[in-house]
N, C-alpha and C. Protein backbone atom coordinates (compact mmCIF):
# COMPACT_ATOMS: atom_id res chain seq x y z
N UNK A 1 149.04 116.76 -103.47
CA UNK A 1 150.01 115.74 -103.80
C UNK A 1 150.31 114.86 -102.59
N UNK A 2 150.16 115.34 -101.08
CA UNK A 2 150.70 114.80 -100.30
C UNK A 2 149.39 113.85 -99.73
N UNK A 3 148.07 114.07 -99.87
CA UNK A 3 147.16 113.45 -100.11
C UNK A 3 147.57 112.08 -100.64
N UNK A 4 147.60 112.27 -102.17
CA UNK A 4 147.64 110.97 -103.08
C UNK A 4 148.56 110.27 -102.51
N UNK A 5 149.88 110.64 -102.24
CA UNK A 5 151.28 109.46 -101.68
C UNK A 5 151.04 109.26 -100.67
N UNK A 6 150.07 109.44 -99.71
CA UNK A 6 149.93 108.59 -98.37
C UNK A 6 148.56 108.11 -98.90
N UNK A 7 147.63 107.82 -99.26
CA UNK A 7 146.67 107.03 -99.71
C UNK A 7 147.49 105.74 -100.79
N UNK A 8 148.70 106.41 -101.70
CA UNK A 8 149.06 105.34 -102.60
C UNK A 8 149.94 104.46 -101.41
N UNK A 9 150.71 105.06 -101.00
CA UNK A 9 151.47 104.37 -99.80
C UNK A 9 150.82 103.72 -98.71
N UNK A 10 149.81 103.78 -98.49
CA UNK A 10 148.97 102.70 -97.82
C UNK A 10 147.92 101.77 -98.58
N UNK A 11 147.83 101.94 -99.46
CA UNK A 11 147.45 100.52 -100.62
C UNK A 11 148.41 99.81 -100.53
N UNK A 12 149.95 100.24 -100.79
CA UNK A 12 150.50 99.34 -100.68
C UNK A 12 151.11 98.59 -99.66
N UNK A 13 150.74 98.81 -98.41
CA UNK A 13 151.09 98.25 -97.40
C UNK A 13 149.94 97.21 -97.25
N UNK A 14 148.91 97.82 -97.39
CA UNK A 14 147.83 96.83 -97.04
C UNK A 14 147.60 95.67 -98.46
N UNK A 15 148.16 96.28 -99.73
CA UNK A 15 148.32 94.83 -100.52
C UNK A 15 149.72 93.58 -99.64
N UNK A 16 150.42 94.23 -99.25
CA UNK A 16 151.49 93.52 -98.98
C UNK A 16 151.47 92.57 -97.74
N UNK A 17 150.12 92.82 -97.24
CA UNK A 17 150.13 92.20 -96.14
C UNK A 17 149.68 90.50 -96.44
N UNK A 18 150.06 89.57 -95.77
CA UNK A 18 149.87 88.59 -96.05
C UNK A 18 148.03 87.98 -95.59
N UNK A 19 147.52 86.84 -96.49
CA UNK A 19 146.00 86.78 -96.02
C UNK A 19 146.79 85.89 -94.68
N UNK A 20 146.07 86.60 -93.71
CA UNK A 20 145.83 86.06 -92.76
C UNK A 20 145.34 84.33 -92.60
N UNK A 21 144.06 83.97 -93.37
CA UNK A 21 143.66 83.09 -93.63
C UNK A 21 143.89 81.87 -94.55
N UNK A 22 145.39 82.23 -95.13
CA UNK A 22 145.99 81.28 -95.79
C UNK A 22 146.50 79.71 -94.89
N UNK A 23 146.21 78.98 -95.63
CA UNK A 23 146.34 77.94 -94.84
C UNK A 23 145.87 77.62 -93.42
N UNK A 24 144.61 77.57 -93.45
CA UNK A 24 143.74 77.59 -92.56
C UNK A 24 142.41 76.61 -93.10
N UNK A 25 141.54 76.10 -92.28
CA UNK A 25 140.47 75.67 -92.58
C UNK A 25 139.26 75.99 -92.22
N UNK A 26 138.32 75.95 -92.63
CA UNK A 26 137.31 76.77 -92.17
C UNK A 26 136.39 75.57 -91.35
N UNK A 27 136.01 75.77 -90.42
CA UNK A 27 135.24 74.53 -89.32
C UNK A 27 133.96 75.34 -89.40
N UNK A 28 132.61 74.64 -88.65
CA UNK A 28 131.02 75.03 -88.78
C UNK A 28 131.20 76.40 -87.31
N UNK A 29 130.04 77.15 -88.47
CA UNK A 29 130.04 78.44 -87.80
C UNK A 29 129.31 78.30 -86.30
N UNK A 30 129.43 79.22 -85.69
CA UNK A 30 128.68 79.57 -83.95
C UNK A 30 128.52 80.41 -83.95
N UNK A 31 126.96 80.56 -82.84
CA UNK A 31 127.08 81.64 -82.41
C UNK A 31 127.51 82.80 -81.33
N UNK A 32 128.65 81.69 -80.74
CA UNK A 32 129.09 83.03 -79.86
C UNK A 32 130.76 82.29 -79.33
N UNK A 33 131.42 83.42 -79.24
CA UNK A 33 132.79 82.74 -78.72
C UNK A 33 133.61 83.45 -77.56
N UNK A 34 134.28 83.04 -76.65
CA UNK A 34 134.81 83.53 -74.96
C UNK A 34 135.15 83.98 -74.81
N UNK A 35 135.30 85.51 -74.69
CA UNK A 35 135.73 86.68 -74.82
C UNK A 35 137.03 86.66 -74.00
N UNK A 36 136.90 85.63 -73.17
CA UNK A 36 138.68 85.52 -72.43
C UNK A 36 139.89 84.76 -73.36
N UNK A 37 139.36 84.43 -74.47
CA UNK A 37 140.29 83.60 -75.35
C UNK A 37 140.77 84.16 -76.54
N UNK A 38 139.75 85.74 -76.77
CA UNK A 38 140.59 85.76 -77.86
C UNK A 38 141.21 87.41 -77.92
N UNK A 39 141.87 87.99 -79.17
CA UNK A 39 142.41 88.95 -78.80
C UNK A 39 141.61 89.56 -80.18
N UNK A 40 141.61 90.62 -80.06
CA UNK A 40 141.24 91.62 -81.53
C UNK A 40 140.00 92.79 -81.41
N UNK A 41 139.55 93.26 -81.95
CA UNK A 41 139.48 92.60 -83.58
C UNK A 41 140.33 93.34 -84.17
N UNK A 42 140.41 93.31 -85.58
CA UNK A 42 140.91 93.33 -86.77
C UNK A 42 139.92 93.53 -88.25
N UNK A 43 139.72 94.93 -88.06
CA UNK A 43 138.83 95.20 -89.22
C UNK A 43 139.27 94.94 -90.66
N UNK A 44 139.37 94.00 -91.30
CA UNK A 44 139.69 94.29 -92.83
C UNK A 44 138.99 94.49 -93.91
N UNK A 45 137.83 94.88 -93.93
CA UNK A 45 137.17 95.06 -94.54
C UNK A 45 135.66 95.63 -94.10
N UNK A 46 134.80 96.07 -95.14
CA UNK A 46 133.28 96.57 -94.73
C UNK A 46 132.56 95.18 -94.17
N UNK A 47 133.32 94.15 -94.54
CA UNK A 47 132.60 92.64 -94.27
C UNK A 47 133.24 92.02 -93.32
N UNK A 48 134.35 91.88 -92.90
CA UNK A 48 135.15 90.96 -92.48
C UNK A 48 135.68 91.62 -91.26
N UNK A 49 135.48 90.64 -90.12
CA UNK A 49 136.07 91.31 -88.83
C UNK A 49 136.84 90.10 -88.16
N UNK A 50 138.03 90.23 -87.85
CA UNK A 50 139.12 89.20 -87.45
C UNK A 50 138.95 88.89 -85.78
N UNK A 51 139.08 87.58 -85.14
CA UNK A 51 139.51 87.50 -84.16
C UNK A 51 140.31 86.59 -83.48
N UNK A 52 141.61 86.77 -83.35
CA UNK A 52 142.57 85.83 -82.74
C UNK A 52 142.33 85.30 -81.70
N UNK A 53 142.61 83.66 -81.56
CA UNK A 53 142.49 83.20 -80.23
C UNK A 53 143.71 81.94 -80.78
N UNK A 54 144.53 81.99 -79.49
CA UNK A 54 145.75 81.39 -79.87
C UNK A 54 146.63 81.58 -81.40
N UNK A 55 147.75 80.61 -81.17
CA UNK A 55 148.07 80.59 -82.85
C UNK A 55 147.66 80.13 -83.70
N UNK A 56 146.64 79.39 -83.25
CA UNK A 56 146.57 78.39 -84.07
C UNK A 56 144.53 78.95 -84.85
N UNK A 57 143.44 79.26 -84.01
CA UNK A 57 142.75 79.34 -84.87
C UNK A 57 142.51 81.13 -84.93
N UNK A 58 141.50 81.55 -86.05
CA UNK A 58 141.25 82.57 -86.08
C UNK A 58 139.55 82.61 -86.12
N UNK A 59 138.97 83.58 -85.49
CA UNK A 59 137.52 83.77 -86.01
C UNK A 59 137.43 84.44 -86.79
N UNK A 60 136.19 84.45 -87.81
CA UNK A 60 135.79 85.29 -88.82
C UNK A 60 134.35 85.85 -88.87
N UNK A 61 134.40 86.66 -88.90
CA UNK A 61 132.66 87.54 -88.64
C UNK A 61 132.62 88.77 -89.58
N UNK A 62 131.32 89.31 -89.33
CA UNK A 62 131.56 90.38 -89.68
C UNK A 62 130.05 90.96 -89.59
N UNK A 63 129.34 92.25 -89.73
CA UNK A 63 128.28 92.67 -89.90
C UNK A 63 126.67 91.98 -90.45
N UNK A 64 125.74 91.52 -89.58
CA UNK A 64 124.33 91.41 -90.66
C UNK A 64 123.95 92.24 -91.22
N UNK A 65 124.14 91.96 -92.65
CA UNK A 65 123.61 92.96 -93.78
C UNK A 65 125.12 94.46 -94.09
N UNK A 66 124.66 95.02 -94.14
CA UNK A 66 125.49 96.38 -94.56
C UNK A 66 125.81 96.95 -93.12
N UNK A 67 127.12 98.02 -93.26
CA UNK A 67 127.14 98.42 -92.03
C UNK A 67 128.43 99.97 -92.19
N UNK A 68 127.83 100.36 -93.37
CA UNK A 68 128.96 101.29 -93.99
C UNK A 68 129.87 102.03 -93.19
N UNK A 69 130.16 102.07 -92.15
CA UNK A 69 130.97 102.69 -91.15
C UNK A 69 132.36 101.87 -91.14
N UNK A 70 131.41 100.59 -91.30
CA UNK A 70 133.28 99.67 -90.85
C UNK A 70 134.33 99.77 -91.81
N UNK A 71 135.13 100.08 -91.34
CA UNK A 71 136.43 100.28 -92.20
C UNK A 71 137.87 99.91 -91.16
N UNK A 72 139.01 99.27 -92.05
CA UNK A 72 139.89 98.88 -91.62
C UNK A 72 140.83 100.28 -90.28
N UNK A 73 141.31 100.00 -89.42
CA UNK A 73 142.01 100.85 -88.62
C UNK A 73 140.96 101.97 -88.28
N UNK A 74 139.01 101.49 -87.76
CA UNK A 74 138.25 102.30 -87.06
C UNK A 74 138.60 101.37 -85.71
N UNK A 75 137.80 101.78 -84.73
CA UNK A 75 137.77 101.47 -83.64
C UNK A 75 136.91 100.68 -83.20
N UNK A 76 136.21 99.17 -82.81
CA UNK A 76 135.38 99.06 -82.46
C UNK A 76 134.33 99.15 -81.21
N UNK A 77 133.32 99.75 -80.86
CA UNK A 77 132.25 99.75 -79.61
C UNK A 77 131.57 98.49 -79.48
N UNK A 78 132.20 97.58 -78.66
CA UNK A 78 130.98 96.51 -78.90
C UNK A 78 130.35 96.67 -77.52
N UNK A 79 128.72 96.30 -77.69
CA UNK A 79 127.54 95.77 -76.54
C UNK A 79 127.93 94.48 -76.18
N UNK A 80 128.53 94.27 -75.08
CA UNK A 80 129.18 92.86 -74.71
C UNK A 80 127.88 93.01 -73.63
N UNK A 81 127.47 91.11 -73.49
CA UNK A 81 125.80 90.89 -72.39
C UNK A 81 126.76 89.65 -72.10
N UNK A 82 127.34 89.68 -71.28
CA UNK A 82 127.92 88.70 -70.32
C UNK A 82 129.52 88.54 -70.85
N UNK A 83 130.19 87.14 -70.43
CA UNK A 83 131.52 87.01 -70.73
C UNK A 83 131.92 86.14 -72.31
N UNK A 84 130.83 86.47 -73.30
CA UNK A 84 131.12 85.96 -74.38
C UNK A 84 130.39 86.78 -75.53
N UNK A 85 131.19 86.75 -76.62
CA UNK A 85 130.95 87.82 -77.98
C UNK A 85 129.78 86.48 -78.91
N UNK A 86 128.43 87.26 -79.36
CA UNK A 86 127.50 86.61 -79.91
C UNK A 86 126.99 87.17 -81.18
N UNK A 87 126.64 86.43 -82.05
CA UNK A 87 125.61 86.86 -83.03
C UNK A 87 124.57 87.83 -82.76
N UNK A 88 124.19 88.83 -83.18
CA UNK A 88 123.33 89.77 -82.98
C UNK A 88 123.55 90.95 -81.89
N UNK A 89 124.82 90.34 -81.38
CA UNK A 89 125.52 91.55 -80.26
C UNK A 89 125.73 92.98 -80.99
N UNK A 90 125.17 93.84 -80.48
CA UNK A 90 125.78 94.92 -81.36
C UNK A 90 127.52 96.16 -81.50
N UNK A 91 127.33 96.39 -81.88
CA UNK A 91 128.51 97.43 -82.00
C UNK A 91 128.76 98.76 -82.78
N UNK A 92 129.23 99.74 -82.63
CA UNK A 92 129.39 100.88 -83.20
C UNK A 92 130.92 101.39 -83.68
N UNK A 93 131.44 101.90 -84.55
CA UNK A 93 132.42 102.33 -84.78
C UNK A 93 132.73 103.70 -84.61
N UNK A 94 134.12 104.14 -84.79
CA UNK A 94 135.13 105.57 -83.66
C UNK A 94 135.77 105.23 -85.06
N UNK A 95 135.85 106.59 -85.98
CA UNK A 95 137.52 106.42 -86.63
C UNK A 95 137.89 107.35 -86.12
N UNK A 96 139.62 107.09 -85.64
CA UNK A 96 140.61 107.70 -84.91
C UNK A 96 140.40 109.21 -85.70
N UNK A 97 140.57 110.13 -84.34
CA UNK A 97 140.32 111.49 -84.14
C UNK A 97 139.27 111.92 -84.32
N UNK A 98 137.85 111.08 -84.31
CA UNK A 98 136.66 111.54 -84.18
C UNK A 98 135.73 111.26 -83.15
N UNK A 99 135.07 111.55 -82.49
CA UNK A 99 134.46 111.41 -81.16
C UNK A 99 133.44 111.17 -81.30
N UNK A 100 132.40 110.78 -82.46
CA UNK A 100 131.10 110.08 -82.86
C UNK A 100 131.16 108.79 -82.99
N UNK A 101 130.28 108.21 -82.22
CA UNK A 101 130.38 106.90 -83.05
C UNK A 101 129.28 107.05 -83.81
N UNK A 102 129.36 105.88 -85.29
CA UNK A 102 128.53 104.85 -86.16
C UNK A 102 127.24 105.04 -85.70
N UNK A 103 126.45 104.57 -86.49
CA UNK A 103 124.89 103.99 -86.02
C UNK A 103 125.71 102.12 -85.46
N UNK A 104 124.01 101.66 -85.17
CA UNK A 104 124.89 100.04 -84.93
C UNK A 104 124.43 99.82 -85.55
N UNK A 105 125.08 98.22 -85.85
CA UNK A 105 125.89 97.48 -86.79
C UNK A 105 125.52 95.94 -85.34
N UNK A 106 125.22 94.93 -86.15
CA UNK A 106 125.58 93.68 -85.55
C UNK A 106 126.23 92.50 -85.87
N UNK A 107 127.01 91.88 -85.32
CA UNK A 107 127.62 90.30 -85.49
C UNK A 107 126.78 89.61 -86.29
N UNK A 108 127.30 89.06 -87.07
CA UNK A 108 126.89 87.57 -87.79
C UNK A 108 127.40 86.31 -87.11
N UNK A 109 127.10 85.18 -87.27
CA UNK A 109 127.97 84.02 -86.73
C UNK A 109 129.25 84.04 -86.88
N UNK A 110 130.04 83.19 -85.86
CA UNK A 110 131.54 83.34 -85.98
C UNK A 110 132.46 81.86 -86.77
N UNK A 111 132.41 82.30 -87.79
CA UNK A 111 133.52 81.01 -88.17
C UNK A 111 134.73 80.94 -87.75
N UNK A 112 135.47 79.51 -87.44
CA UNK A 112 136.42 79.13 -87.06
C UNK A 112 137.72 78.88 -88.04
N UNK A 113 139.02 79.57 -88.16
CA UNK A 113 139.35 78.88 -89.34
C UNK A 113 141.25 78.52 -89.00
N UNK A 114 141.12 76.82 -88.52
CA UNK A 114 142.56 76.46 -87.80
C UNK A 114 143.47 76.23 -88.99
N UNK A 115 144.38 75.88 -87.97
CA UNK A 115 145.64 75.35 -89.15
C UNK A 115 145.27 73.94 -88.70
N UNK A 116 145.89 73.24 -89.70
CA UNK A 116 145.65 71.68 -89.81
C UNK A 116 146.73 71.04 -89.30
């Protein structure tokens, strides 16, 4: 029982959360962005990986192809090759209290998505 009410009790936190990406626009994708500018990530999904830079825009990425490990509140390992995050960079995932990581998993292009 105590199973089900913390699985139901975190659906509903995570429905309640607001889209991030509301009111935002989406600008042409890149492939790589300055690892001194932004803050995150932010897993929300098996697809979707968040990254803040200022208030104003957000990046959006996420895995080429499948990458069944990613899940919201894992940890990410990224292969950083200099002072900026790229397409095809790889990475591995940690969910909290486990000491394995993932197979890898790589970046897709990064979309931009500001407020207007």
């Amino acid at each position: 029982m105590r199973t089900i009410t913390l699985v139901a009790l975190a659906t509903t936190l995570m429905a309640g959360r607001s889209d991030p990406l509301a009111g935002r626009v989406a600008g042409a994708p890149v492939d790589c962005i300055d690892l001194s500018r932004i803050n995150g990530p932010d897993i929300v999904d098996a697809n979707t990986i968040l990254y803040r830079q200022s208030g104003k825009r957000i990046w959006v990425t996420g895995p080429v192809g499948e990458c069944p490990s990613l899940r919201p509140m894992d940890t990410l390992i990224v292969e950083v090759q200099g002072s900026r995050l790229c397409r095809n960079d790889m990475f591995r995932t940690v969910t909290p209290g486990l000491s394995i990581p993932s197979g890898i998993c790589r970046f897709r292009r990064f979309v931009p998505y500001d407020r207007p």
